[in-house]
C-alpha atoms as a PDB file:
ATOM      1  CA  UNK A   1      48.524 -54.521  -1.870  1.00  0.00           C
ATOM      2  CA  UNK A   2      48.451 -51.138  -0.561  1.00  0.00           C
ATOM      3  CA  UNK A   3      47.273 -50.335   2.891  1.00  0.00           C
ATOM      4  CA  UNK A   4      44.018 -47.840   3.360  1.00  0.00           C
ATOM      5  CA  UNK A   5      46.766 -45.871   4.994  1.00  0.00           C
ATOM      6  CA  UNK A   6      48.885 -45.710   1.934  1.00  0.00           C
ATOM      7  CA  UNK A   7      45.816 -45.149   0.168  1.00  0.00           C
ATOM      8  CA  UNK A   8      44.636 -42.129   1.742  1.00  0.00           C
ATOM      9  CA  UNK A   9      48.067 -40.666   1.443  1.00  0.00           C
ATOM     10  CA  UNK A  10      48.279 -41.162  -2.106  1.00  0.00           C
ATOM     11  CA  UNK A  11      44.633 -39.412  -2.346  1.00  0.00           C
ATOM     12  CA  UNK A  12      45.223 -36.538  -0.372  1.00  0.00           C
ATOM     13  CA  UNK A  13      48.383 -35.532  -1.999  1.00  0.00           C
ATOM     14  CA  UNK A  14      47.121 -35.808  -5.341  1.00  0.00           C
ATOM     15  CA  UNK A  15      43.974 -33.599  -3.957  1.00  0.00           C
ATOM     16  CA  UNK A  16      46.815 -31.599  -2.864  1.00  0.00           C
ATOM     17  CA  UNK A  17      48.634 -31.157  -6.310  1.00  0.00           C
ATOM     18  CA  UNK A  18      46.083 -30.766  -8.358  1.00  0.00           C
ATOM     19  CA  UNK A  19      44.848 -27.707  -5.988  1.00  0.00           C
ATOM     20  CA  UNK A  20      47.853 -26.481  -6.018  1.00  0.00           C
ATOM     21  CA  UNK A  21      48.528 -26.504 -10.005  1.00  0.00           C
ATOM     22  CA  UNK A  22      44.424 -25.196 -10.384  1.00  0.00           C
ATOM     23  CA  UNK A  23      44.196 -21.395 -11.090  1.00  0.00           C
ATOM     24  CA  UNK A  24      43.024 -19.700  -7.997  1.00  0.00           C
ATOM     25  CA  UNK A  25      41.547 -16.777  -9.315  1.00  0.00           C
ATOM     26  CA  UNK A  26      39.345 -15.984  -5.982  1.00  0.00           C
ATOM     27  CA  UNK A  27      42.842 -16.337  -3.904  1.00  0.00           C
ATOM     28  CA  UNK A  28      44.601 -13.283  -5.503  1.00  0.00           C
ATOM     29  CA  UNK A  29      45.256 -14.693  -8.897  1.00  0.00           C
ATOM     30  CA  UNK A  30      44.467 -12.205 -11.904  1.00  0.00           C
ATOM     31  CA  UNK A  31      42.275 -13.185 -14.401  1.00  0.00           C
ATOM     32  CA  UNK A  32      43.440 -12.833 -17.914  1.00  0.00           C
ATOM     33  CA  UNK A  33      41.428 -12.094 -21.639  1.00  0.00           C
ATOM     34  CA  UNK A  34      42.770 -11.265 -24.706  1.00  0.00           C
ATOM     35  CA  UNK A  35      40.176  -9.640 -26.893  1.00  0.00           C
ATOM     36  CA  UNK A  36      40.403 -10.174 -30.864  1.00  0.00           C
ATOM     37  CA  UNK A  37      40.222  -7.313 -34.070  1.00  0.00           C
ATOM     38  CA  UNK A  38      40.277  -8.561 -37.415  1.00  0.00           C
ATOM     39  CA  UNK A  39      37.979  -6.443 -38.959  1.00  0.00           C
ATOM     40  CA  UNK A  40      37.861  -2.314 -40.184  1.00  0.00           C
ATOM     41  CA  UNK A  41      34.632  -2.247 -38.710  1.00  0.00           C
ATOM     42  CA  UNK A  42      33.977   0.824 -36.354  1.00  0.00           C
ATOM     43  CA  UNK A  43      30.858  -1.102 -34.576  1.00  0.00           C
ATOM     44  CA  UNK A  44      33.017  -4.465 -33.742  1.00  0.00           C
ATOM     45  CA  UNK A  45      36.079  -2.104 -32.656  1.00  0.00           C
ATOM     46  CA  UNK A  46      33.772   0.254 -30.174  1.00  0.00           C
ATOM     47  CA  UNK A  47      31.965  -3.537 -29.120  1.00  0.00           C
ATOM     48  CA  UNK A  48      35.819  -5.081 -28.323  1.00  0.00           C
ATOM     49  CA  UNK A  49      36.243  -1.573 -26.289  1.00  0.00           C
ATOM     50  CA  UNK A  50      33.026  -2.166 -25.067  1.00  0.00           C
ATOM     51  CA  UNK A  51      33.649  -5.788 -23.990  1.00  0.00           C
ATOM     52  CA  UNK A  52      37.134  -4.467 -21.843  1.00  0.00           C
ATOM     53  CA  UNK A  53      35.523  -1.998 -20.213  1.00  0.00           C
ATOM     54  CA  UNK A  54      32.761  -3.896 -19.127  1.00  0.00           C
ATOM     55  CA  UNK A  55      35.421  -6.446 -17.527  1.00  0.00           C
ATOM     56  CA  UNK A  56      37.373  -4.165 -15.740  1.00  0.00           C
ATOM     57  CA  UNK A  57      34.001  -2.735 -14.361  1.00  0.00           C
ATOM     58  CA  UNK A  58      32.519  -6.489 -13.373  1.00  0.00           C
ATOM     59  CA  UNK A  59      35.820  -7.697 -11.871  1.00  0.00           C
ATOM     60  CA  UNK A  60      36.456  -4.236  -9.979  1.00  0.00           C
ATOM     61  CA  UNK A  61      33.162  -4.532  -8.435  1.00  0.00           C
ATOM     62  CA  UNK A  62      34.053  -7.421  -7.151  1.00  0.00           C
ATOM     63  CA  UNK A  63      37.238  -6.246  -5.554  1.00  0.00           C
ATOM     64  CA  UNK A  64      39.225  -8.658  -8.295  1.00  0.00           C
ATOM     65  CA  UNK A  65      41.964  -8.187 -10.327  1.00  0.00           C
ATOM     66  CA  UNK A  66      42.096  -8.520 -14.404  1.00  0.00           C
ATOM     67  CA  UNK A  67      44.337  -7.902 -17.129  1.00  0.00           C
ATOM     68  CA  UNK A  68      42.791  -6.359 -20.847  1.00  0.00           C
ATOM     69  CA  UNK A  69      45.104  -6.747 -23.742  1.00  0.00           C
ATOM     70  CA  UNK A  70      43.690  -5.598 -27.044  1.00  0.00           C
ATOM     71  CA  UNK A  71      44.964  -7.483 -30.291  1.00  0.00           C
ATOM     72  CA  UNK A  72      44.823  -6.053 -33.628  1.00  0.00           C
ATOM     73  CA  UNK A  73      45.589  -7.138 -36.691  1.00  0.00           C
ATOM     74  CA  UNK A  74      44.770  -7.439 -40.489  1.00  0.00           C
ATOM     75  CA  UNK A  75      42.095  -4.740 -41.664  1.00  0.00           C
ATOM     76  CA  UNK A  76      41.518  -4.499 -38.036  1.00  0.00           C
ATOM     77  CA  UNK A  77      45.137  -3.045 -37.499  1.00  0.00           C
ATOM     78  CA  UNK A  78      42.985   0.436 -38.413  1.00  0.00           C
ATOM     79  CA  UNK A  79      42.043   0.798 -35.286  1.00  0.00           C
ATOM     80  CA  UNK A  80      45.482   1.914 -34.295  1.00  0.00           C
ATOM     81  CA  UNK A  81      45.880   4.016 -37.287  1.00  0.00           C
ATOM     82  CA  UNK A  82      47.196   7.729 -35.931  1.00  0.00           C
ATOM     83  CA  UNK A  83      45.141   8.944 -39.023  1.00  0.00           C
ATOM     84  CA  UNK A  84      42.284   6.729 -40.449  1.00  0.00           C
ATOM     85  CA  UNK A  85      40.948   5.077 -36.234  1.00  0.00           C
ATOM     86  CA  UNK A  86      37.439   5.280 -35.398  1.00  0.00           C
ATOM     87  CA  UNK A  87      37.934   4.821 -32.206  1.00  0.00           C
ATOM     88  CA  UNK A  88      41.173   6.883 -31.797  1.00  0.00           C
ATOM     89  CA  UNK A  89      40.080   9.416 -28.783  1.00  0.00           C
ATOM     90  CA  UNK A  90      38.160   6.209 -27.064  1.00  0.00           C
ATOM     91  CA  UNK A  91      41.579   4.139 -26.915  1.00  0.00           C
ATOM     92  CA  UNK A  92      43.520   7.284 -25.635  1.00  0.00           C
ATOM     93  CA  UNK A  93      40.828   7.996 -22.842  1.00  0.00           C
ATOM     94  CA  UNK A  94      40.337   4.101 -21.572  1.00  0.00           C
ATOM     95  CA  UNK A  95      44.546   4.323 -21.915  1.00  0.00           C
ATOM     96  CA  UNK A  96      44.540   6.986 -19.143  1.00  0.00           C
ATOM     97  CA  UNK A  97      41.535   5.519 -17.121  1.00  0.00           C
ATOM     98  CA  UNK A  98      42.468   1.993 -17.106  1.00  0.00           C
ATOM     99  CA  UNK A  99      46.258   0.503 -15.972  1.00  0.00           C
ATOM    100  CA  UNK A 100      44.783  -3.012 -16.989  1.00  0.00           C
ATOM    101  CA  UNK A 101      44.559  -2.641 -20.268  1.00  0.00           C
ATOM    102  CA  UNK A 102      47.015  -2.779 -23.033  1.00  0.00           C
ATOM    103  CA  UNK A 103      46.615  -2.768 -27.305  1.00  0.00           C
ATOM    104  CA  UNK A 104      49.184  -4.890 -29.207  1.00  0.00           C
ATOM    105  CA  UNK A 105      49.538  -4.289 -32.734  1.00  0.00           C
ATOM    106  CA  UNK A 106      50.714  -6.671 -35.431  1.00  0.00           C
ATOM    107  CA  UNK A 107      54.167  -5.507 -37.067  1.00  0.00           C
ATOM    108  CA  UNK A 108      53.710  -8.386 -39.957  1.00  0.00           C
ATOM    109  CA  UNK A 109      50.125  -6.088 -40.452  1.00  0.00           C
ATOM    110  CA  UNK A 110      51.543  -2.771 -40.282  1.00  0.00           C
ATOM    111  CA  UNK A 111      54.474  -3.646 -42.670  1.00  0.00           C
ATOM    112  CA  UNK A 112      52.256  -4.408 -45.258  1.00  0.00           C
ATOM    113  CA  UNK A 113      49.983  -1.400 -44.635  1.00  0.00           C
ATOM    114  CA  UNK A 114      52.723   0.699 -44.977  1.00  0.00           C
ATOM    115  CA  UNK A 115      54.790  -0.811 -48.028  1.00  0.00           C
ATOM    116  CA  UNK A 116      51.113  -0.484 -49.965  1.00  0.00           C
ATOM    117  CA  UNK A 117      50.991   2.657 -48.857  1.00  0.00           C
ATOM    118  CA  UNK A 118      54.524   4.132 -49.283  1.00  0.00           C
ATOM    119  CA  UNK A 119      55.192   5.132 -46.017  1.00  0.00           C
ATOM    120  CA  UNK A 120      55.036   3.808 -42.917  1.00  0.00           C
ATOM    121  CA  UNK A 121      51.661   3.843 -40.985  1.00  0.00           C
ATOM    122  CA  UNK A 122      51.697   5.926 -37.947  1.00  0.00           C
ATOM    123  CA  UNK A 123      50.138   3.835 -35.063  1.00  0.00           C
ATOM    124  CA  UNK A 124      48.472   5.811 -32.257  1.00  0.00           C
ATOM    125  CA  UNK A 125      50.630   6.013 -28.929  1.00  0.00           C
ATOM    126  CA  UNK A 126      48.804   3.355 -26.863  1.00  0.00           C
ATOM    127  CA  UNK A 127      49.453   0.925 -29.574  1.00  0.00           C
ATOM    128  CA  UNK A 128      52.602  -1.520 -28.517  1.00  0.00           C
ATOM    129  CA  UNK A 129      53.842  -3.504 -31.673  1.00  0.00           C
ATOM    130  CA  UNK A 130      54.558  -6.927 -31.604  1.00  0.00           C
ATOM    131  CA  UNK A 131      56.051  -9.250 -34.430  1.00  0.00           C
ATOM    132  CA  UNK A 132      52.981 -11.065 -35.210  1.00  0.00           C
ATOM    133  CA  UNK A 133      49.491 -10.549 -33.768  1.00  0.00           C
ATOM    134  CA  UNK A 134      48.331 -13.864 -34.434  1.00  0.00           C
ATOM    135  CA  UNK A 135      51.344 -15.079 -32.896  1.00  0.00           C
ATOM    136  CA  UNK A 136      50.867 -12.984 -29.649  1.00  0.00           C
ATOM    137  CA  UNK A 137      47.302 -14.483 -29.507  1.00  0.00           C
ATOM    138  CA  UNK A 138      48.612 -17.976 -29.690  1.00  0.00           C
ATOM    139  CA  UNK A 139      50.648 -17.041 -26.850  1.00  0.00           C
ATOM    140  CA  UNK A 140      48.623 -15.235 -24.649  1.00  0.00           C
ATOM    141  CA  UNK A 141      45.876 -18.602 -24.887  1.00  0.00           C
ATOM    142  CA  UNK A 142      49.144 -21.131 -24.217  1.00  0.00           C
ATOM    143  CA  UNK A 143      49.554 -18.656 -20.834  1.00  0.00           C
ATOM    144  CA  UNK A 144      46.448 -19.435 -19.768  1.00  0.00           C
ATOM    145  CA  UNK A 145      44.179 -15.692 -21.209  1.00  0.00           C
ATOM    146  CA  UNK A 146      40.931 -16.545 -21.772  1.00  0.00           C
ATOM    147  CA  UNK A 147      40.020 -15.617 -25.460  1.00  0.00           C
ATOM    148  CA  UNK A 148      37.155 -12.900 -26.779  1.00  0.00           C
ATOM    149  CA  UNK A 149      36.586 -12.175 -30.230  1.00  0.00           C
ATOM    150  CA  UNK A 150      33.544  -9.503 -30.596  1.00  0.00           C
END
């Protein structure tokens, strides 16, 4: 049988670990979101730009750090578009005004787009491609980014 000595021990360092592996967001850590486009919808892509600004405003005020990455894909992958964006000079302006924030656009997406179209589909400069944006989502969530889909 195990002493209340031994006991205690055993308590406080698994108080101790689980502490330690907890996020500590108010002790310097960065909080984390991944916000979701699926859709060529101008109103859901100004309400995902919407949604990261008014993150980076809540968590400024605060004095607290975030990260903003922007995923795109599908019909949504318009919103990168060089030509066809609604929200083209919005992205470059919250590109210059906020270092927290980043757009990832689906290769698999803009393949497609531009073998149906017969050339390839220009993507506006703030626009970083990965392979897959569903993929990046997945991965983004297993890190530990909290998940928004407007």
């Amino acid at each position: 049988m195990m002493s209340m000595i031994g006991m205690m021990r055993v308590l406080v360092l698994g108080l101790a670990l689980g502490l330690a592996s907890a996020p500590a967001i108010a002790g310097g850590s960065v909080h984390k979101v991944a916000i979701h486009v699926d859709e060529n919808d101008a109103k859901r892509m100004n309400m995902a730009l919407n949604n990261a600004a008014n993150i980076s405003k809540y968590y400024q005020s605060k004095g607290e750090t975030v990260e903003i990455e922007v995923v795109a894909y599908g019909p949504g992958l318009m919103m990168f578009s060089e030509e066809k964006s609604p929200v083209k000079s919005r992205i470059a302006a919250m590109g210059l005004e906020m270092d927290n924030l980043s757009f990832s656009a689906c290769g698999n997406t803009q393949r497609k787009m531009s073998e149906k179209a017969g050339k390839k589909m220009k993507l506006v400069s703030e626009a970083n491609v990965v392979p897959s944006g569903v993929v990046r989502l997945m991965e983004l969530q297993e890190k530990g980014w909290s998940y928004i889909r407007p």
